[in-house]
Protein backbone atom coordinates (compact mmCIF):
# COMPACT_ATOMS: atom_id res chain seq x y z
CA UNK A 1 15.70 17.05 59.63
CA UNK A 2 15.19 18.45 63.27
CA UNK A 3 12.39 21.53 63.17
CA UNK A 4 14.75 24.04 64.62
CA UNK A 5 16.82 23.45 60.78
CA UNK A 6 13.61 24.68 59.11
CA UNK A 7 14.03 28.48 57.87
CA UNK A 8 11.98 28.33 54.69
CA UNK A 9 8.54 28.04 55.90
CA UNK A 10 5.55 30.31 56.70
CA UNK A 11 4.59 30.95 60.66
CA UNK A 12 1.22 29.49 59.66
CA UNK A 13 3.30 25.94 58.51
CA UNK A 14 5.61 26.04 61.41
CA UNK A 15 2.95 26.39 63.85
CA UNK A 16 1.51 23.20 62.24
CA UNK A 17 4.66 21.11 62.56
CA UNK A 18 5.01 22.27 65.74
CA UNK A 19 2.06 20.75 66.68
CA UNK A 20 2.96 17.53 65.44
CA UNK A 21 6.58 17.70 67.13
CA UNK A 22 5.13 18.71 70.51
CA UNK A 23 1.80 17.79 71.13
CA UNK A 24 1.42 14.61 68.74
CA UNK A 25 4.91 13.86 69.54
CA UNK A 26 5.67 12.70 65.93
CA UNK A 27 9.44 12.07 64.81
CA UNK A 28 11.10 14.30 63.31
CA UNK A 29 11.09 11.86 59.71
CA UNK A 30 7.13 12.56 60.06
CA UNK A 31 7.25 16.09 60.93
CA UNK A 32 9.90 16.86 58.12
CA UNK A 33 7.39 14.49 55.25
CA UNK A 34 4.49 17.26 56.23
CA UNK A 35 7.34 19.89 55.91
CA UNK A 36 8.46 18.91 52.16
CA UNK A 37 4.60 18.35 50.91
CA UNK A 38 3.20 21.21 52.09
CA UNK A 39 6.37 23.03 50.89
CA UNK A 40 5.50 21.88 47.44
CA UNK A 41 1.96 22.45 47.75
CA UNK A 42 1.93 26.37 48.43
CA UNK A 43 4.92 26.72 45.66
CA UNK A 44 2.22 24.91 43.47
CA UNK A 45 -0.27 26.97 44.47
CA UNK A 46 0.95 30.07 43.91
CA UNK A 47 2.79 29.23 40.33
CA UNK A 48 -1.22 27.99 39.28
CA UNK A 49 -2.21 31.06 40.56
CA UNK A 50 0.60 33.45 38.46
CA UNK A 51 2.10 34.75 41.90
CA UNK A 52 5.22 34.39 40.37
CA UNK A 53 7.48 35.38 37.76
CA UNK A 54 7.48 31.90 35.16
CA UNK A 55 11.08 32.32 35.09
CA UNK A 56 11.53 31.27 38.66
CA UNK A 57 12.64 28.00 39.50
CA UNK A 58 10.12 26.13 41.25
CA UNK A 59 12.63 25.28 43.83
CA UNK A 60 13.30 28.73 44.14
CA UNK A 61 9.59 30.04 45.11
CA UNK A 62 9.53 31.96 48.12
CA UNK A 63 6.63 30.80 50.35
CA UNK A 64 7.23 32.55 53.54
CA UNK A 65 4.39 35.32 52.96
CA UNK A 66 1.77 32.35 52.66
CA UNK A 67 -0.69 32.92 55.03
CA UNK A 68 -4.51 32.08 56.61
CA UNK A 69 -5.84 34.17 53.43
CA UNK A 70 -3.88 32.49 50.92
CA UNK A 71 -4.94 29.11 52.20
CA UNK A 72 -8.71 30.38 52.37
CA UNK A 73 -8.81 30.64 48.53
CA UNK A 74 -7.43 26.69 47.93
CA UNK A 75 -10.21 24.58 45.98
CA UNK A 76 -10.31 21.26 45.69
CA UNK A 77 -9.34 21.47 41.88
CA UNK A 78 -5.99 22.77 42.91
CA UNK A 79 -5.52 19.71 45.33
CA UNK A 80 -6.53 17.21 42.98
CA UNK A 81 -4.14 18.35 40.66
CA UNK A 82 -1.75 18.53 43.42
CA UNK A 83 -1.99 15.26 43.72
CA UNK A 84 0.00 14.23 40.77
CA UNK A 85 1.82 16.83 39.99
CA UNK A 86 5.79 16.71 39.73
CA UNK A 87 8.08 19.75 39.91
CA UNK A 88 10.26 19.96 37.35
CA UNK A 89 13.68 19.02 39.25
CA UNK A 90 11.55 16.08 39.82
CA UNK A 91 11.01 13.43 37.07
CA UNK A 92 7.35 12.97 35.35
CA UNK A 93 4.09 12.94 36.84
CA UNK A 94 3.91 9.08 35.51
CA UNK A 95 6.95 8.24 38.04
CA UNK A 96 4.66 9.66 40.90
CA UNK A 97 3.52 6.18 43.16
CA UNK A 98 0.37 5.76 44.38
CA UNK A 99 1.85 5.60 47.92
CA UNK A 100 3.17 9.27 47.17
CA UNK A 101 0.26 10.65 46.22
CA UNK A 102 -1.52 9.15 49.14
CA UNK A 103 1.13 10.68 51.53
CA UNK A 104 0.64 13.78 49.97
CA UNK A 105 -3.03 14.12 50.01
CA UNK A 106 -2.86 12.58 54.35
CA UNK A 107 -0.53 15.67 54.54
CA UNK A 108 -2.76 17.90 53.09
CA UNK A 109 -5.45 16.84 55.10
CA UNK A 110 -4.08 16.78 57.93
CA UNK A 111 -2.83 20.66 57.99
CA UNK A 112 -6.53 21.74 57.03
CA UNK A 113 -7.85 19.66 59.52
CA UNK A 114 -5.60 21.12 61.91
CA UNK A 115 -6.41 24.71 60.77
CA UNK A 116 -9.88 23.66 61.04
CA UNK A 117 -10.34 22.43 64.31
CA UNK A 118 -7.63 22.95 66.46
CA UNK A 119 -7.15 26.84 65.47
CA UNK A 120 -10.38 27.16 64.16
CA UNK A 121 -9.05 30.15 61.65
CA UNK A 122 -11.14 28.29 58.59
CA UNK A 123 -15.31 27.58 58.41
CA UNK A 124 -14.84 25.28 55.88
CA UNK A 125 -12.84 22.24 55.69
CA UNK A 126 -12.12 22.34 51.52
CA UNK A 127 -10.11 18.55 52.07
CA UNK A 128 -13.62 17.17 53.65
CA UNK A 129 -14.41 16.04 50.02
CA UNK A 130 -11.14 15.00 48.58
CA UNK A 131 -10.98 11.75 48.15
CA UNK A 132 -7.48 9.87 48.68
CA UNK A 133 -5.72 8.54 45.46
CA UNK A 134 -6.51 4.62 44.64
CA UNK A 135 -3.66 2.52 45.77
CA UNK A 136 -2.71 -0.51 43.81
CA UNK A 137 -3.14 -3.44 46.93
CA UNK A 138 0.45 -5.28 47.31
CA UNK A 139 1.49 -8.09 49.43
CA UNK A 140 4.66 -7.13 51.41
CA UNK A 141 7.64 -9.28 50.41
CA UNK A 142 9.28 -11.27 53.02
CA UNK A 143 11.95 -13.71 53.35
CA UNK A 144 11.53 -18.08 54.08
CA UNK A 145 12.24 -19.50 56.83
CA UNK A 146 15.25 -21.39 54.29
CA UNK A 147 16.41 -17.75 53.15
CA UNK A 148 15.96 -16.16 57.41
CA UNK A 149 18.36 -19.34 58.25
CA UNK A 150 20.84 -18.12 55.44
CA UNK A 151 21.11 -14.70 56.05
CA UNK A 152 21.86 -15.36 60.11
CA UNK A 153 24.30 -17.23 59.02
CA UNK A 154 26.14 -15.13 56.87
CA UNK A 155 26.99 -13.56 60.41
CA UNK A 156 30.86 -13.62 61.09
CA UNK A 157 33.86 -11.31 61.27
CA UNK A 158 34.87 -8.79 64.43
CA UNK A 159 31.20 -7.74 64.06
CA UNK A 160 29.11 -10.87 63.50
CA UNK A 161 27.92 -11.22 67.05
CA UNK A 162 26.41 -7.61 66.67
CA UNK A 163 24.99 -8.08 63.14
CA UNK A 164 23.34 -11.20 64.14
CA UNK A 165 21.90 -10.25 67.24
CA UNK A 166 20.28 -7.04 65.07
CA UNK A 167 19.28 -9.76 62.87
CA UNK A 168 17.95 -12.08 65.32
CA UNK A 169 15.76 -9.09 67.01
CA UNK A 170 14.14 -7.49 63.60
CA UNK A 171 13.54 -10.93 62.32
CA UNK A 172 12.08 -12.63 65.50
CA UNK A 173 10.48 -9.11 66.97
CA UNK A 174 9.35 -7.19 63.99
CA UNK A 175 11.31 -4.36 65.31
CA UNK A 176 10.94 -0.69 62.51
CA UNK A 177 14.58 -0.07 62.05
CA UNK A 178 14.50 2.79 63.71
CA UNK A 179 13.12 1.15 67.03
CA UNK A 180 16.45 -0.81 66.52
CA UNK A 181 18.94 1.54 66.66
CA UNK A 182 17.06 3.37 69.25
CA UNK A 183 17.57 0.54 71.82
CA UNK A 184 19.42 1.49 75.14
CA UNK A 185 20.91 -1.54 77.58
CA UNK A 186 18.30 -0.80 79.73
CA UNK A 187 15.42 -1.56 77.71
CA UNK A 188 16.90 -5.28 77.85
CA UNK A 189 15.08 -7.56 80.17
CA UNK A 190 14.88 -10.84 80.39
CA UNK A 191 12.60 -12.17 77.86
CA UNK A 192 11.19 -8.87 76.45
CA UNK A 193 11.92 -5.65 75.28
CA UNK A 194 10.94 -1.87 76.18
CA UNK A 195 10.65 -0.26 72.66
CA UNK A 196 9.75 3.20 71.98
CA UNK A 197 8.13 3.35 68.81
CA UNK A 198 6.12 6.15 66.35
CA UNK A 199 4.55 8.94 68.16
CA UNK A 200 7.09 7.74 70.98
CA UNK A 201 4.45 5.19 71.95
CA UNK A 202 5.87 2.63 74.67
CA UNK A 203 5.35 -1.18 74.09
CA UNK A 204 6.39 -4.35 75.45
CA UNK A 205 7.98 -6.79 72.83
CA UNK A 206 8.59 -10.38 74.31
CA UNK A 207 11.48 -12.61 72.69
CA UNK A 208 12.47 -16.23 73.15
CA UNK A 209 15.07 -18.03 74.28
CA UNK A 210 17.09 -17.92 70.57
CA UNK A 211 17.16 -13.87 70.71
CA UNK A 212 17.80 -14.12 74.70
CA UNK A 213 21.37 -16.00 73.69
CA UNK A 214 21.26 -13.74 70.92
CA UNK A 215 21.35 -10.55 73.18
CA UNK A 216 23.68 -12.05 76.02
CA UNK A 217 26.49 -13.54 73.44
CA UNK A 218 26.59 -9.80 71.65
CA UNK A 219 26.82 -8.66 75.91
CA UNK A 220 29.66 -10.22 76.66
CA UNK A 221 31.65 -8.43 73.53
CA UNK A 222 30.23 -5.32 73.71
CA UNK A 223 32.98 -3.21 75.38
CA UNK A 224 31.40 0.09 76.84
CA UNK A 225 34.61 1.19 77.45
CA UNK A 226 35.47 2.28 74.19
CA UNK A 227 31.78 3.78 73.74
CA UNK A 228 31.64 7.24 72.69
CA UNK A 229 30.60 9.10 76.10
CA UNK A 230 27.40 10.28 74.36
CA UNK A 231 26.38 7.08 73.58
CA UNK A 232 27.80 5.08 76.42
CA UNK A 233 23.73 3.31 76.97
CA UNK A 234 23.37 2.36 73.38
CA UNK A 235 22.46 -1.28 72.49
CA UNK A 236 24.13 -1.29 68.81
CA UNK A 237 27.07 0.19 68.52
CA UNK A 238 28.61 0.89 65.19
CA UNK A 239 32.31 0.63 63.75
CA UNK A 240 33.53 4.15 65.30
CA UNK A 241 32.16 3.31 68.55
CA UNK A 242 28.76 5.34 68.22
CA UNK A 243 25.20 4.62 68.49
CA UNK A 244 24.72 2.46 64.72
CA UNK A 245 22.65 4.70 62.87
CA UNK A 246 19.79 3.85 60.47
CA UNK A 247 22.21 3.64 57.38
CA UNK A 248 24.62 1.42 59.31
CA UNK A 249 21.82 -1.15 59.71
CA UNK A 250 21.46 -1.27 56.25
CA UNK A 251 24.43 -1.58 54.97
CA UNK A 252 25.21 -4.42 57.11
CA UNK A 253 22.07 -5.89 55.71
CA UNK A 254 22.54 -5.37 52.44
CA UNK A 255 26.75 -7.27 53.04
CA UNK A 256 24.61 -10.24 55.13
CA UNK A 257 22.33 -10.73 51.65
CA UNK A 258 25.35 -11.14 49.31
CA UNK A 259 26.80 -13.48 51.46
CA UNK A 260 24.01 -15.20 51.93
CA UNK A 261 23.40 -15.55 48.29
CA UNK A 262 19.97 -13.26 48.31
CA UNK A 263 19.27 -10.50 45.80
CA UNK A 264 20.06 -7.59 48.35
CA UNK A 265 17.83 -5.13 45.95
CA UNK A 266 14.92 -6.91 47.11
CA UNK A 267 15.08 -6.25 51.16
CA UNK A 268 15.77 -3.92 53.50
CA UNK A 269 15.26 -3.88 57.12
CA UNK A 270 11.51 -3.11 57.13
CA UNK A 271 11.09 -6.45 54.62
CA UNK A 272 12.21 -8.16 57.48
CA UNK A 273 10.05 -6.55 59.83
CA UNK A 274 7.93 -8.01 57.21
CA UNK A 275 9.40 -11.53 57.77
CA UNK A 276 8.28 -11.52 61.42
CA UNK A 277 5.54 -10.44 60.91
CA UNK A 278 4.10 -13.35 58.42
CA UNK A 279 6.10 -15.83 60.33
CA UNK A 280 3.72 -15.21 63.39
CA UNK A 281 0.61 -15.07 61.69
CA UNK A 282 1.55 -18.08 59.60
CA UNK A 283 2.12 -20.21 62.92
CA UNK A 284 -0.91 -18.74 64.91
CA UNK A 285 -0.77 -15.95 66.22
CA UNK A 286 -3.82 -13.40 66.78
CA UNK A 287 -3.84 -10.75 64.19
CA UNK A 288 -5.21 -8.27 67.74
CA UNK A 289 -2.06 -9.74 69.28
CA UNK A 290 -0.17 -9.19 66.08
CA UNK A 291 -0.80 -5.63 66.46
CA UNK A 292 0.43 -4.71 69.52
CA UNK A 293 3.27 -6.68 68.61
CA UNK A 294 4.25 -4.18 65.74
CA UNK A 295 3.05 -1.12 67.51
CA UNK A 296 0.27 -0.35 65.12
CA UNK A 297 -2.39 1.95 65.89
CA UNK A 298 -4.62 1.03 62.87
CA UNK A 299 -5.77 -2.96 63.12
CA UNK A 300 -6.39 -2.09 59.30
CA UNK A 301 -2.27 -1.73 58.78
CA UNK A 302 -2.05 -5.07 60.18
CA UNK A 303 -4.56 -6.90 58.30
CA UNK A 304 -2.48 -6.58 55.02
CA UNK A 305 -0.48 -9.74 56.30
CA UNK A 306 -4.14 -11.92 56.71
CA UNK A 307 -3.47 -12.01 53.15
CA UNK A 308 -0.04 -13.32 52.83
CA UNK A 309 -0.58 -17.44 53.47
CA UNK A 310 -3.22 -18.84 50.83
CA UNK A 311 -2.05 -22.44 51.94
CA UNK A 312 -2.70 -21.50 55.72
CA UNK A 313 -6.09 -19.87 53.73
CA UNK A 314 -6.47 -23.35 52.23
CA UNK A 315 -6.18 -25.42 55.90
CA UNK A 316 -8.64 -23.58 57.37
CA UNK A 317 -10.89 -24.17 54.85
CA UNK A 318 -10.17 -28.30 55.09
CA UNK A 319 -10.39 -27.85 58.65
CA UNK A 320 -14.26 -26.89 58.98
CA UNK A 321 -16.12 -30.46 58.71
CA UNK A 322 -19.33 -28.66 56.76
CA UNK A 323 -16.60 -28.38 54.41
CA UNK A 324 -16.33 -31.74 53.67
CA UNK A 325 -20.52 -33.12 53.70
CA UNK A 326 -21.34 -34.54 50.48
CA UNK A 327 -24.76 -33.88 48.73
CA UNK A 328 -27.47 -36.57 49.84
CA UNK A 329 -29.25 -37.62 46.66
CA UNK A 330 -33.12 -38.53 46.37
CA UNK A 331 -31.62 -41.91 44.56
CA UNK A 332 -29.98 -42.72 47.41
């Protein structure tokens, strides 16, 4: 959702995505994930508070009078609760993840910190002591190198040099789908990448020789004369001659993983950004190096794949020769 289709929200909420759109330069997916929590939070708010009529639907709750005022009488009780709590066109509060409560509560803090001390139109911060929800630690799941080899090739038809150069670049480059289909021509060179990635942050991605064949066999199909005008500098195109959208990747995923014999409910194209991602680290490269690879900005995002390889845990461990000293006993 671009922020010029938002209608339902308060001046003091669309000032705050505005921000983020503008100045932080977020995407619109982030922008529009502050937009639909803090949407639910003031409808919460003001049904705990009675400033409604029961009877109202809770997706029916006006929320364009909220203002600074409102906002000034939130305590932390209401955001705890907040927390978990699930509207009713929504299922139970059980169903609620961990990782949505912990995107709630970021959005939350984020638009009082904003309030706090970029407008400076609160003197106390009420999300300063709210604490973020525990999240259950999970390893990411990723493909072999056996199952990587499958899916590529599973690549054939009128469209297989496409799908398997996408394939070839989110599996060997760690690409976030969206980075994918965001590719122009010109961000091609010859053994790396210009990708513009969250927070339209530019990075460098290099590629080897196996994606550079990759890239230059899909080249030599691609027909820009039947390109949509538009979308005549796109990389990927799709079926109907447009830029391939988000959705387009994954379907074409999702046909590659049948074929390929895989269960496709299992992975989607950020699993395999996954896959690239452990297939580095597992053959040596720097988890620092790692990181600018993927575009975090957080080394702490990155560190969750230190944990994947307990037999590369295991080497290392065999490697250091203290390791392997055996007690010197007084008998001997």
């Amino acid at each position: 959702m671009n922020i010029d289709q938002i209608t339902d929200a308060p001046d003091i909420l669309m000032d705050f995505l505005e921000y983020h759109s503008t100045i932080r330069g977020h995407s619109d997916q982030t922008v529009t994930g502050y937009y639909l929590d803090l949407k639910i939070l003031f409808r919460f708010l003001k049904r705990r508070r009675r400033l409604v009529d029961p009877s109202v639907p809770f997706s029916e709750i006006d929320i364009t009078d909220v203002d600074i005022d409102f906002i000034r009488q939130t305590k932390i009780e209401e955001l705890y609760r907040y927390q978990s709590f699930s509207p009713e066109f929504m299922q139970s509060s059980e169903s609620l993840s961990a990782a949505s409560r912990c995107r709630r509560t970021s959005s939350v803090k984020s638009f009082f910190n904003y309030l706090t001390t970029k407008r400076h139109l609160l003197d106390f911060n009420v999300c300063q002591e709210l604490d973020m929800p525990k999240r259950q630690a999970s390893l990411p799941r990723y493909l072999e190198e056996s199952e990587c080899n499958a899916l590529l090739n599973a690549c054939d038809g009128p469209y297989g040099l496409r799908d398997y150069c996408m394939l070839m670049i989110l599996l060997c480059c760690g690409l976030r789908v969206s980075e994918l289909v965001s590719l122009n021509t010109t961000d091609v060179y010859e053994d790396h990448l210009r990708v513009i990635g969250k927070g339209n942050k530019e990075r460098v991605v290099f590629f080897a020789e196996g994606c550079r064949e990759a890239i230059d066999d899909y080249l030599s199909v691609r027909d820009p004369e039947k390109i949509e005008p538009q979308d005549k500098n796109a990389l990927f195109i799709s079926r109907d001659n447009r830029r391939i959208s988000v959705r387009g990747v994954q379907k074409m995923l999702d046909k590659k993983l049948k074929l390929a014999g895989l269960d496709a409910s299992r992975y989607s194209p950020h699993k395999l950004r996954h896959t690239a991602a452990t297939m580095m680290l597992k053959n040596g490269v720097d988890t620092r190096a790692l990181q600018e690879v993927l575009g975090h900005s957080n080394l702490n995002t990155t560190q969750i794949y230190t944990h994947l390889d307990n037999a590369a845990l295991r080497e290392a461990a065999k490697a250091n020769p203290i390791g392997h000293r055996r007690p010197q006993h007084e008998s001997e």
